[in-house]
Protein backbone atom coordinates (compact mmCIF):
# COMPACT_ATOMS: atom_id res chain seq x y z
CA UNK A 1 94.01 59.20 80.69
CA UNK A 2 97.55 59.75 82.19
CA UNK A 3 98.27 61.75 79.12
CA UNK A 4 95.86 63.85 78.60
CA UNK A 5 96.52 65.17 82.88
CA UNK A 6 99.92 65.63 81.53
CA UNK A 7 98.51 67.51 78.95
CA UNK A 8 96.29 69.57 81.57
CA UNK A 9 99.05 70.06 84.02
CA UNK A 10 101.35 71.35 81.47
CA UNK A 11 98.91 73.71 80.20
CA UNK A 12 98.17 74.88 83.27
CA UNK A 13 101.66 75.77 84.11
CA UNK A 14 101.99 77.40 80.61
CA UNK A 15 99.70 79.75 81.19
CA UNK A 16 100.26 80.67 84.62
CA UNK A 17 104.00 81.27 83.62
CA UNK A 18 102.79 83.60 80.71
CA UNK A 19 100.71 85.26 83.51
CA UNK A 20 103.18 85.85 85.65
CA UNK A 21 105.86 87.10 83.17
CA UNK A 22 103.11 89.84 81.82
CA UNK A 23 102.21 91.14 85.36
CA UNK A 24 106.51 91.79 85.61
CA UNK A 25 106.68 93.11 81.87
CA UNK A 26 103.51 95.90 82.92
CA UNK A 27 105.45 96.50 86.14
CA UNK A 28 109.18 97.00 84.71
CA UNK A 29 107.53 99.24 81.70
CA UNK A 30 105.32 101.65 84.96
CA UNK A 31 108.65 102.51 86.72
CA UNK A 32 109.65 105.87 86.43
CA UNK A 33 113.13 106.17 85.08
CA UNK A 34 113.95 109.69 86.65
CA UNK A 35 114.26 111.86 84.00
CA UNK A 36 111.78 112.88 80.79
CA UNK A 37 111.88 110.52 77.70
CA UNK A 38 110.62 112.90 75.17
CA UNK A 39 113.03 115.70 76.17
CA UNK A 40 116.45 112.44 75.44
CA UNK A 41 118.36 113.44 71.96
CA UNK A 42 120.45 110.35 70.88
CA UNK A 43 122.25 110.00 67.90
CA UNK A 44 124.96 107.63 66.57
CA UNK A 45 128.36 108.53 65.28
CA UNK A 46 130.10 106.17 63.52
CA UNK A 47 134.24 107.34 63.37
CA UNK A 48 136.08 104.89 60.44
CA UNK A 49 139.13 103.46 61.51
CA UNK A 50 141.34 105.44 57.93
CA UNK A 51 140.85 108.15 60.72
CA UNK A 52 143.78 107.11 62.36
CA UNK A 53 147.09 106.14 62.23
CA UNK A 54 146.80 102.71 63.36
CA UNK A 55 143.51 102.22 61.93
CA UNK A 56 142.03 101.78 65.15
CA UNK A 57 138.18 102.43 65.54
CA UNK A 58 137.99 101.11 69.23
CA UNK A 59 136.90 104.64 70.73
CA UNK A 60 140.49 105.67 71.86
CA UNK A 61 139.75 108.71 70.38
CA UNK A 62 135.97 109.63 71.16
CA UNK A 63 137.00 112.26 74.02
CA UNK A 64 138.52 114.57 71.27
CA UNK A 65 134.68 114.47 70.02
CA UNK A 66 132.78 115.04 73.39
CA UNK A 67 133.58 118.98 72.63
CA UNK A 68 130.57 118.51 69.94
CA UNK A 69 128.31 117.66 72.51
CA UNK A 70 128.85 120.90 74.53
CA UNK A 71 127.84 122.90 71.51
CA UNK A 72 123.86 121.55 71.57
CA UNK A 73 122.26 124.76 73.39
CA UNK A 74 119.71 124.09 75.86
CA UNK A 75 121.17 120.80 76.90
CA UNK A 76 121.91 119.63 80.73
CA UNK A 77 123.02 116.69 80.72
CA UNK A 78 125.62 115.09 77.82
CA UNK A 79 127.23 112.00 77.70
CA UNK A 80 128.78 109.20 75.42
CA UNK A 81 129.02 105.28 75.46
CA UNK A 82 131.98 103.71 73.52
């Protein structure tokens, strides 16, 4: 008898946890992010590291590429994540 409350209880909590986390999920995914997602271009670039001298591909070098970015017409915004 014990167990099967312990069953019950745990159950219950189960499911009210998996409530709870869907209710945040649908909120997080309904806030507006403050600009358009089908109007984002993103693209990857990989840069290999025979590039340069010290065979370093850690990014030192990705704001002699940023000049690409200012070429896309029609563009505001532009930016890069190393």
């Amino acid at each position: 008898m014990l167990l099967t409350a312990a069953q019950v209880a745990l159950a219950i909590t189960l499911l009210t946890g998996a409530g709870l986390l869907l209710r945040s999920f649908r909120k997080v995914v309904a806030v507006d992010l403050g600009y358009e997602k089908g109007a984002v271009l993103t693209f990857e670039m990989d840069i290999p590291g025979i590039k340069y001298r010290d065979g370093s591909s850690d990014g030192r070098n990705a704001p002699d590429n940023t000049g690409l970015l200012y070429r896309i017409e029609n563009t505001t915004d532009r930016g890069t994540h190393v």
